[in-house]
Protein backbone atom coordinates (compact mmCIF):
# COMPACT_ATOMS: atom_id res chain seq x y z
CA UNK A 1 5.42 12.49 21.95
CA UNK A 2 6.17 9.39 19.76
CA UNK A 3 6.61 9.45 15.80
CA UNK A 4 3.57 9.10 14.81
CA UNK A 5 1.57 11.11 17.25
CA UNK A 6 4.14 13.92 15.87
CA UNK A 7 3.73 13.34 12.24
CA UNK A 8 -0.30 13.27 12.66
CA UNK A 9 0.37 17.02 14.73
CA UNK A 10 1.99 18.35 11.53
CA UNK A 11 -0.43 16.48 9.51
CA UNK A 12 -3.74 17.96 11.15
CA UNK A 13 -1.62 21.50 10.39
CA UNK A 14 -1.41 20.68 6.87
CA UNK A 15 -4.81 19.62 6.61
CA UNK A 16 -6.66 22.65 8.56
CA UNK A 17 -4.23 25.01 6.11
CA UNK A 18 -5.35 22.88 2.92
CA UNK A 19 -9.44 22.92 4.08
CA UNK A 20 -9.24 26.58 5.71
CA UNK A 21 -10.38 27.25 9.40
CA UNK A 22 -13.99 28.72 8.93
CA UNK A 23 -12.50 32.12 7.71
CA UNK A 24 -9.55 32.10 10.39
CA UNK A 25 -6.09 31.98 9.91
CA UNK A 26 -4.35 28.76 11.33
CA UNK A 27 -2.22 28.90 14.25
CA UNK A 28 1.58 29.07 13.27
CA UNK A 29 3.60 29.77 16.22
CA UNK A 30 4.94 26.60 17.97
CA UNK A 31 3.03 27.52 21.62
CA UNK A 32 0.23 27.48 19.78
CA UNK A 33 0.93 24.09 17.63
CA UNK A 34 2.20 22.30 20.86
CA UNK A 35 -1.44 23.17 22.03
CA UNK A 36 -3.33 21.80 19.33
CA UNK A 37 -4.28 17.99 19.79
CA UNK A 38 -3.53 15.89 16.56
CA UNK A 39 -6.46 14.70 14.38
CA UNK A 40 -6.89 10.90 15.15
CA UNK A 41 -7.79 9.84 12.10
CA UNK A 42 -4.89 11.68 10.72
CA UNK A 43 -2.76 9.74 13.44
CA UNK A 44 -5.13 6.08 12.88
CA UNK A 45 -4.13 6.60 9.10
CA UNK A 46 -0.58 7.71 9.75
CA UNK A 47 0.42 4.73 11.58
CA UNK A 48 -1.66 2.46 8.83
CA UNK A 49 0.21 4.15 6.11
CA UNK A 50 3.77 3.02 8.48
CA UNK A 51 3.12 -0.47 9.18
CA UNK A 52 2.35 -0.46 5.05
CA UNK A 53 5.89 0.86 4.47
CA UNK A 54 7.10 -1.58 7.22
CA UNK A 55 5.64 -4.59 5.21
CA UNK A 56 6.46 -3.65 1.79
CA UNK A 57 10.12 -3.20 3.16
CA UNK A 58 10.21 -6.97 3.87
CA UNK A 59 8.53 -8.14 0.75
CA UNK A 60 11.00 -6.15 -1.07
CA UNK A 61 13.95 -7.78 1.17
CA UNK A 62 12.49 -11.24 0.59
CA UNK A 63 12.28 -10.66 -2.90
CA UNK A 64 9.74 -13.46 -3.95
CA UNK A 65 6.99 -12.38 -6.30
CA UNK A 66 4.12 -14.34 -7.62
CA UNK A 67 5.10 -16.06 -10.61
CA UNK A 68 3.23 -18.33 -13.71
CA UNK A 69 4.02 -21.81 -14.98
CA UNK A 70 7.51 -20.87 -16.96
CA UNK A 71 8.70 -19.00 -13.06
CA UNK A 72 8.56 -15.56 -14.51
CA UNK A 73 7.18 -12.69 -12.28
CA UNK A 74 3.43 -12.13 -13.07
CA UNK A 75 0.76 -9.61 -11.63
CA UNK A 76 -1.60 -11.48 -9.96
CA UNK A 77 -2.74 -11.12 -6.44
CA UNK A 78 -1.26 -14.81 -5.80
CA UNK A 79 0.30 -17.41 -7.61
CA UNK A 80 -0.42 -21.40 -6.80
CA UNK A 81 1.97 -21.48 -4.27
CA UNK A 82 0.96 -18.67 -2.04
CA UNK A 83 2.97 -16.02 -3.51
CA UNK A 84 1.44 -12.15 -3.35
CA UNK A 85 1.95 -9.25 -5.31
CA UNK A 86 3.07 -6.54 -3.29
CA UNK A 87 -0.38 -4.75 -3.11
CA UNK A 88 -1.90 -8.40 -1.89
CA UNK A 89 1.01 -8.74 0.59
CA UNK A 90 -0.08 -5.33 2.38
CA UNK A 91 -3.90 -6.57 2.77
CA UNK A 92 -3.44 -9.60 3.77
CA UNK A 93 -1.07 -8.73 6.39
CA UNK A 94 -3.31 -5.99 7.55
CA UNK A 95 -5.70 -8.55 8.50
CA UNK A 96 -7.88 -8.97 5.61
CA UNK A 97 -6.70 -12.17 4.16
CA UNK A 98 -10.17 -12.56 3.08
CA UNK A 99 -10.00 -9.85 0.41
CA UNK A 100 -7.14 -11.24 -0.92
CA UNK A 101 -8.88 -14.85 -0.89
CA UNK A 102 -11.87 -13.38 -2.69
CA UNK A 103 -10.02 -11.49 -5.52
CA UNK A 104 -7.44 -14.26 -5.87
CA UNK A 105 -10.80 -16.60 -6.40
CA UNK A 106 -12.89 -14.31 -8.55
CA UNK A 107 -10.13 -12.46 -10.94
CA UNK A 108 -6.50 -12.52 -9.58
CA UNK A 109 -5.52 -10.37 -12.58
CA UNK A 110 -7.67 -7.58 -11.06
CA UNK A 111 -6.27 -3.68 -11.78
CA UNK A 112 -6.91 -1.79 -8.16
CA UNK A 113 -7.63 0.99 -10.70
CA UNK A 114 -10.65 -0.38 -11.84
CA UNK A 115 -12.05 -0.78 -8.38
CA UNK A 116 -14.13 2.58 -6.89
CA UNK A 117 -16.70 1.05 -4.45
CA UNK A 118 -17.22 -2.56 -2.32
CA UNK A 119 -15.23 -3.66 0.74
CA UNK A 120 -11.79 -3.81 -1.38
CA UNK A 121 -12.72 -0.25 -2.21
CA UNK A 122 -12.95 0.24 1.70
CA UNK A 123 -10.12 -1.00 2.81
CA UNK A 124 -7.99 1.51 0.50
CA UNK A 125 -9.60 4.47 1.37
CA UNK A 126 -8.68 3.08 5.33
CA UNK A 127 -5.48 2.20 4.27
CA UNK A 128 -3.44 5.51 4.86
CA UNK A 129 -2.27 5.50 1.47
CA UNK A 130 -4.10 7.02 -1.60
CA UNK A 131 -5.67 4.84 -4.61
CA UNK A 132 -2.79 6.13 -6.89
CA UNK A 133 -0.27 5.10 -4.64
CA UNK A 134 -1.58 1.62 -4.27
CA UNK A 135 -2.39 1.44 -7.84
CA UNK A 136 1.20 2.71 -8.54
CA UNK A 137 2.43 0.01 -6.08
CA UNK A 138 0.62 -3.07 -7.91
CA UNK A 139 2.10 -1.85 -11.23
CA UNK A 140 5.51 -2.91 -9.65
CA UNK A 141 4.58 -6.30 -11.13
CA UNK A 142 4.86 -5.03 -14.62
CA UNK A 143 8.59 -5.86 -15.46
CA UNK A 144 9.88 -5.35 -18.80
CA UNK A 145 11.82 -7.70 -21.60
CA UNK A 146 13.67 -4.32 -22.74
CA UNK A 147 17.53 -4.74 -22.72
CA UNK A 148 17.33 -9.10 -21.92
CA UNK A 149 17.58 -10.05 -25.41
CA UNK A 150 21.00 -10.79 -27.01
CA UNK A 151 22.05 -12.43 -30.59
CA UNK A 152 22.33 -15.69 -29.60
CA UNK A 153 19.58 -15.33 -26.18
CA UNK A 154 19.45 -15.15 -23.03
CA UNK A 155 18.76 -18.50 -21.01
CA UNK A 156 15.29 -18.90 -18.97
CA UNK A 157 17.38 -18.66 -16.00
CA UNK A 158 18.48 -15.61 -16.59
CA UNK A 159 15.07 -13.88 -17.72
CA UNK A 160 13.59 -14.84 -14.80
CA UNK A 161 16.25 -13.84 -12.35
CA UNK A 162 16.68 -10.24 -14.24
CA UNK A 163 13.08 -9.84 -13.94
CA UNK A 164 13.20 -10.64 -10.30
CA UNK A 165 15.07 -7.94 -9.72
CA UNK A 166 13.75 -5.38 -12.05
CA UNK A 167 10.64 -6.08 -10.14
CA UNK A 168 12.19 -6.11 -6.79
CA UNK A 169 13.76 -2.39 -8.04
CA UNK A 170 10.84 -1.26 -8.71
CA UNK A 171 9.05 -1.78 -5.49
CA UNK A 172 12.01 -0.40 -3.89
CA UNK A 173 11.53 2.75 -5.64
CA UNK A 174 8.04 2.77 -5.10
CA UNK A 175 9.08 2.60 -1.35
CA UNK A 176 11.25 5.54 -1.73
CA UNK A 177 8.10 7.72 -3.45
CA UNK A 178 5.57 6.52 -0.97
CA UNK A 179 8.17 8.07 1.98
CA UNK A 180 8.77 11.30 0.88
CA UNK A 181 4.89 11.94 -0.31
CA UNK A 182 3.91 10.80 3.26
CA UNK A 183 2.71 14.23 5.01
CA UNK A 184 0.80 15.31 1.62
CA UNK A 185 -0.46 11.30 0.70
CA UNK A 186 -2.08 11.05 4.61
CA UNK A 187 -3.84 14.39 4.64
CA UNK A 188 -5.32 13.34 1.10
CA UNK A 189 -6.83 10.41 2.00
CA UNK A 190 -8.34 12.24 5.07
CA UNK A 191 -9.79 14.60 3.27
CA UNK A 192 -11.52 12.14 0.78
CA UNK A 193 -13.04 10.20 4.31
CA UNK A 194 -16.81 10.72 4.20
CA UNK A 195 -18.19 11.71 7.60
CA UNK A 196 -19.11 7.73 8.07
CA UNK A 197 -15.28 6.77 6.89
CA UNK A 198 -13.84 8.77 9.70
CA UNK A 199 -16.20 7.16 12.65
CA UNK A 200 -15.49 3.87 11.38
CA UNK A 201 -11.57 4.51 11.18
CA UNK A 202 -11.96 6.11 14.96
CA UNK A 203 -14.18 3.35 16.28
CA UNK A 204 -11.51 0.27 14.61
CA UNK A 205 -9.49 -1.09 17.79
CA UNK A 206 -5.57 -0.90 16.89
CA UNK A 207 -4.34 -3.25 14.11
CA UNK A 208 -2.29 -6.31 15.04
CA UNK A 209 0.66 -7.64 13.53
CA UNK A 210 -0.57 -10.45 10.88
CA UNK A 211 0.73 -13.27 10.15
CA UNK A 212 0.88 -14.64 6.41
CA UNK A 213 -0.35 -18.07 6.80
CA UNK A 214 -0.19 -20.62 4.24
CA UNK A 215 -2.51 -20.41 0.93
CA UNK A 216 -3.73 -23.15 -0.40
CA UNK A 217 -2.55 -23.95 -4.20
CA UNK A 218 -5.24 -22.19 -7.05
CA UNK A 219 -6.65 -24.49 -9.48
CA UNK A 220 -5.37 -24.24 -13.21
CA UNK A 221 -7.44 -22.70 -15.45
């Protein structure tokens, strides 16, 4: 049995304890867990939430963030040269490089926390992780000034380098969070699936690595 298969088994166990068993105990004893087939939409989200975690680890390791015209790190889905915040970075490498063109046309300072409904909406409750999460993930891109000021100032250079890797720390630790609330995070966003979710999640073929082509420069506003 591979990793994931195994982590959607104690998944499925999790969630049948959390929703009940119509009025029956849940098995506990390993015979009888061994015989209990994992929820696939526990193990279709499971491995969605991992390749996530996979691609935020690079974006953190590449370290380049989407920045504005004086180079500092700004939240925006993507800057003119490309550049996506971290939450951006995960769609677009899921395959859906046309959300991230849409919301980079129509408002690329949009809040994920503002969004509860249309195809955006979709993809997050698909996504294997849970709107907080992804919410909490975005607001990565929120570095502070705090502790960069000095009597005589700090040069550009410096600012933007510091913020760099305040932001890069950040997603790091948001990395860390998102690992250890795994088991919990995946049988939430199961349970939210309506009926409909589920079927659609079950009836998506398998995804396939994406590649992160290049993005045409945004106009200036």
């Amino acid at each position: 049995m591979n990793v994931i298969n195994r982590t959607a088994l104690v998944l499925s166990f999790l969630l049948a304890a959390a929703c009940g068993d119509g009025g029956h105990h849940a098995a506990t004893t390993p015979a009888a867990a061994a015989a209990t087939p994992a929820d696939p939409v526990l193990t279709a989200l499971a491995a969605r939430r991992n390749d996530a975690l996979a691609r935020l680890d690079a974006y953190a390791a590449r370290a380049q963030f989407p920045v504005d015209d004086d180079g500092l790190p700004v939240g925006i889905f993507r800057d003119r040269s490309g550049v996506r915040c971290p939450m951006a970075e995960v769609i677009q490498l899921s395959g859906r490089a046309d959300l991230v063109d849409t919301v980079a046309r129509t408002d690329n300072h949009l809040k994920l926390a503002t969004v509860h409904d249309g195809p955006l909406m979709d993809w997050m409750r698909g996504s294997g992780l849970t709107h907080e999460e992804i919410v909490m993930v975005q607001g990565a891109m929120n570095w502070s000034t705090a502790n960069m000021e000095g009597p005589n100032g700090i040069p550009h250079e410096m600012i933007a380098a510091m913020a760099r890797q305040q932001v890069k720390g950040r997603v790091m630790a948001d990395i860390a969070v998102l690992r250890a609330q795994t088991a919990g995070s995946v049988v939430a966003a199961a349970a939210r699936l309506s009926p409909a979710e589920r079927l659609a999640i079950l009836a998506a073929p398998p995804a396939k690595p994406a590649s992160a082509p290049a993005v045409a420069a945004l106009p200036r506003r």
